[in-house]
C-alpha atoms as a PDB file:
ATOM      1  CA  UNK A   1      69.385 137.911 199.340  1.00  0.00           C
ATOM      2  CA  UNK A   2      71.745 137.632 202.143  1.00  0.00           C
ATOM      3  CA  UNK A   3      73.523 134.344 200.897  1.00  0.00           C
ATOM      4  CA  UNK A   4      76.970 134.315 202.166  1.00  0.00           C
ATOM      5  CA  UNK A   5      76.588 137.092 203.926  1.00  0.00           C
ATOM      6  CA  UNK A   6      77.197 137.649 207.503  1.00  0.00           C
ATOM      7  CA  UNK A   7      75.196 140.167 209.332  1.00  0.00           C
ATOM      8  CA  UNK A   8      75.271 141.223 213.412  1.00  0.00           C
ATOM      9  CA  UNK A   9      72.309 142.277 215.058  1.00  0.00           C
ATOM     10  CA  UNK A  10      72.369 143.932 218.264  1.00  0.00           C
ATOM     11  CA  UNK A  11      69.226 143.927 220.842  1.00  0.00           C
ATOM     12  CA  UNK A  12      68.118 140.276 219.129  1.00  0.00           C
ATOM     13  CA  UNK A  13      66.273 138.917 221.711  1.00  0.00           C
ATOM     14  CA  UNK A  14      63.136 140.821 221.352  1.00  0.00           C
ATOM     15  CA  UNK A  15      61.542 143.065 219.451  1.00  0.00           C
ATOM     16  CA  UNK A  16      62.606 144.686 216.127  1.00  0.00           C
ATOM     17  CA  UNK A  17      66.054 142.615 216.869  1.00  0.00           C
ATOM     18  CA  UNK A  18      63.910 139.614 217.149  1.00  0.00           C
ATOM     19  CA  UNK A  19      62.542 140.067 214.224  1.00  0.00           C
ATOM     20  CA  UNK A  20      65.466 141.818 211.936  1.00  0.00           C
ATOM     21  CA  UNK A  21      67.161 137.873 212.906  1.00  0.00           C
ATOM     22  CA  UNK A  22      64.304 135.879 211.712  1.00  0.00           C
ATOM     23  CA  UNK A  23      64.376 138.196 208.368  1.00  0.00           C
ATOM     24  CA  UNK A  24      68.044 138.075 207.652  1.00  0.00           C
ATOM     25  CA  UNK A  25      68.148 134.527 208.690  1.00  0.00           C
ATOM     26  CA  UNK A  26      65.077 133.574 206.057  1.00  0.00           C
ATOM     27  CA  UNK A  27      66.906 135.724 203.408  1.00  0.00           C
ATOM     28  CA  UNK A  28      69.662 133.239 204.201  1.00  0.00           C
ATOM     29  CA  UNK A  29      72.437 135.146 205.846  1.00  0.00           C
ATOM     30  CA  UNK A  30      74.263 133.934 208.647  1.00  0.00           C
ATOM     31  CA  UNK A  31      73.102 135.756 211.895  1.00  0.00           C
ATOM     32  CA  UNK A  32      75.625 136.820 215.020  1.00  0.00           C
ATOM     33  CA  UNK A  33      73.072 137.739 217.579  1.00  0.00           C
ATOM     34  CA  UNK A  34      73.409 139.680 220.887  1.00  0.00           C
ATOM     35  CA  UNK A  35      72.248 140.650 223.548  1.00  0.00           C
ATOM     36  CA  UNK A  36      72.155 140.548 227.034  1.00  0.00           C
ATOM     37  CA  UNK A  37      69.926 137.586 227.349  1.00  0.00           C
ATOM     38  CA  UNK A  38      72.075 134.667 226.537  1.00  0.00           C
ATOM     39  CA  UNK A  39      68.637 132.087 227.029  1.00  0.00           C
ATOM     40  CA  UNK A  40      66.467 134.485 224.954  1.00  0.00           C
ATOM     41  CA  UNK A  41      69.187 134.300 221.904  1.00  0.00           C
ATOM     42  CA  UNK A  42      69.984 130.292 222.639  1.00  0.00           C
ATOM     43  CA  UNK A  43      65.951 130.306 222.192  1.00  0.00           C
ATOM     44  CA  UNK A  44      65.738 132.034 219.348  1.00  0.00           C
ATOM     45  CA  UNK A  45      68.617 130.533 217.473  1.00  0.00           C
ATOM     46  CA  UNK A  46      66.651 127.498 217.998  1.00  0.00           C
ATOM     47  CA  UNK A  47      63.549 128.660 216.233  1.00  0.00           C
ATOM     48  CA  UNK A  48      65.721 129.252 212.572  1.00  0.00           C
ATOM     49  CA  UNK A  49      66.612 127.163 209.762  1.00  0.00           C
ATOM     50  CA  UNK A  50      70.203 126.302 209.586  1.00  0.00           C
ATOM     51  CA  UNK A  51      70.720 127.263 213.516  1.00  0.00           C
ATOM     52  CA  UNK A  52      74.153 125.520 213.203  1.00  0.00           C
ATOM     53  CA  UNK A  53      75.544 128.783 210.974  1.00  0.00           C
ATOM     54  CA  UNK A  54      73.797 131.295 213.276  1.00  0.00           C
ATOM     55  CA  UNK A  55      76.021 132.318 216.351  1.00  0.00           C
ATOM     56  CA  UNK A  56      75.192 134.114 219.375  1.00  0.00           C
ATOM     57  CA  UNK A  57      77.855 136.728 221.596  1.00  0.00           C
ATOM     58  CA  UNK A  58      75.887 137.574 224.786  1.00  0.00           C
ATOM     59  CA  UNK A  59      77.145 141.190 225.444  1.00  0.00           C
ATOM     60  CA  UNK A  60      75.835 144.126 227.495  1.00  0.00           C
ATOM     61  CA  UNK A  61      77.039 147.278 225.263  1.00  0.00           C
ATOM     62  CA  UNK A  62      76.696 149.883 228.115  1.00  0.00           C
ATOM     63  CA  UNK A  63      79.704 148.391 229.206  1.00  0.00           C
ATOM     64  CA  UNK A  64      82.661 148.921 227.270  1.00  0.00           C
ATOM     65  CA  UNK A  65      84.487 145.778 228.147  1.00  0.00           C
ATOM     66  CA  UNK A  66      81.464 143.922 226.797  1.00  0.00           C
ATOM     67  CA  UNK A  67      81.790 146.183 223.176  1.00  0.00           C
ATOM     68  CA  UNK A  68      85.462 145.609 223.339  1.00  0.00           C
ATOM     69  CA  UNK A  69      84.476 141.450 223.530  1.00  0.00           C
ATOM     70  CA  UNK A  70      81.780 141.917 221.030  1.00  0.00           C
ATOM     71  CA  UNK A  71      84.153 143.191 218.506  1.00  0.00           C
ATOM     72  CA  UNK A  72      86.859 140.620 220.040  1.00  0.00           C
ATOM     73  CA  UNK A  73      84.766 137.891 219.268  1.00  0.00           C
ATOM     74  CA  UNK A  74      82.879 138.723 216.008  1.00  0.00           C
ATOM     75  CA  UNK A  75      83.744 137.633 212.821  1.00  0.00           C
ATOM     76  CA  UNK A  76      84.282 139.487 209.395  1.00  0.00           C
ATOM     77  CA  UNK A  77      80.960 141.433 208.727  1.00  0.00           C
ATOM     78  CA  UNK A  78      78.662 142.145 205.438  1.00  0.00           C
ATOM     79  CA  UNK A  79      75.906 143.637 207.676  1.00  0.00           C
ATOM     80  CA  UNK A  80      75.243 145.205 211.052  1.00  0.00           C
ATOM     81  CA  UNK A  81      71.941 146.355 212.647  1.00  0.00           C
ATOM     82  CA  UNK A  82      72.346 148.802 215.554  1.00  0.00           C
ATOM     83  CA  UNK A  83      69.167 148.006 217.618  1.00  0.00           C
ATOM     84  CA  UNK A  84      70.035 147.669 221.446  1.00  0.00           C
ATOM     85  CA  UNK A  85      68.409 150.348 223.533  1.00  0.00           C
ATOM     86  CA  UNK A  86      71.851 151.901 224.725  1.00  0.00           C
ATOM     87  CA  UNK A  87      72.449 155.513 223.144  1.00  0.00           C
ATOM     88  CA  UNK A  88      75.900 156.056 223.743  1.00  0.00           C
ATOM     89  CA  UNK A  89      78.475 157.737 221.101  1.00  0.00           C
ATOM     90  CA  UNK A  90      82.035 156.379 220.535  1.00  0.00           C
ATOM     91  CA  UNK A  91      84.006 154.950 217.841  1.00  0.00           C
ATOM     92  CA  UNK A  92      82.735 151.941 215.811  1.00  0.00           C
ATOM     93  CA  UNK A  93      85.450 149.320 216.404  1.00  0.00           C
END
């Protein structure tokens, strides 16, 4: 269970993100998805139970101003799901 949990997941807008969201989100944790689609996570968010506690950060992570917002703008984490299609090492923030 995922109750009171809080749990980022990166690439969300389709795919294994999509679904990793809908799975945490029925387990009944509280979801920050990103992306770079902003519509495709406003859709999504739409399609779970409890939307209201499910938050979306649009962010491109090739670009390191958009990581440095990510982590700006995200809150406290239980959980995090690396799933966007950009391979590039640095530091976790």
């Amino acid at each position: 269970m995922l109750l009171n949990k809080s749990v980022l997941v990166t690439g969300a807008s389709k795919g294994i993100g999509y679904q990793t969201v809908k799975y945490c989100a029925e387990l009944g944790g509280s979801i920050i998805l990103t992306s770079r689609n902003e519509d495709k996570l406003r859709a999504l968010r739409e399609e779970l139970s409890s939307k209201e506690k499910h938050s979306i950060i649009s962010a491109d992570l090739s670009l390191e101003q958009e990581v440095n917002k990510l982590a700006e703008n995200a809150p406290i984490l239980d959980g995090l799901v690396l799933n966007a299609g950009v391979v590039k090492t640095m530091p976790l923030k």
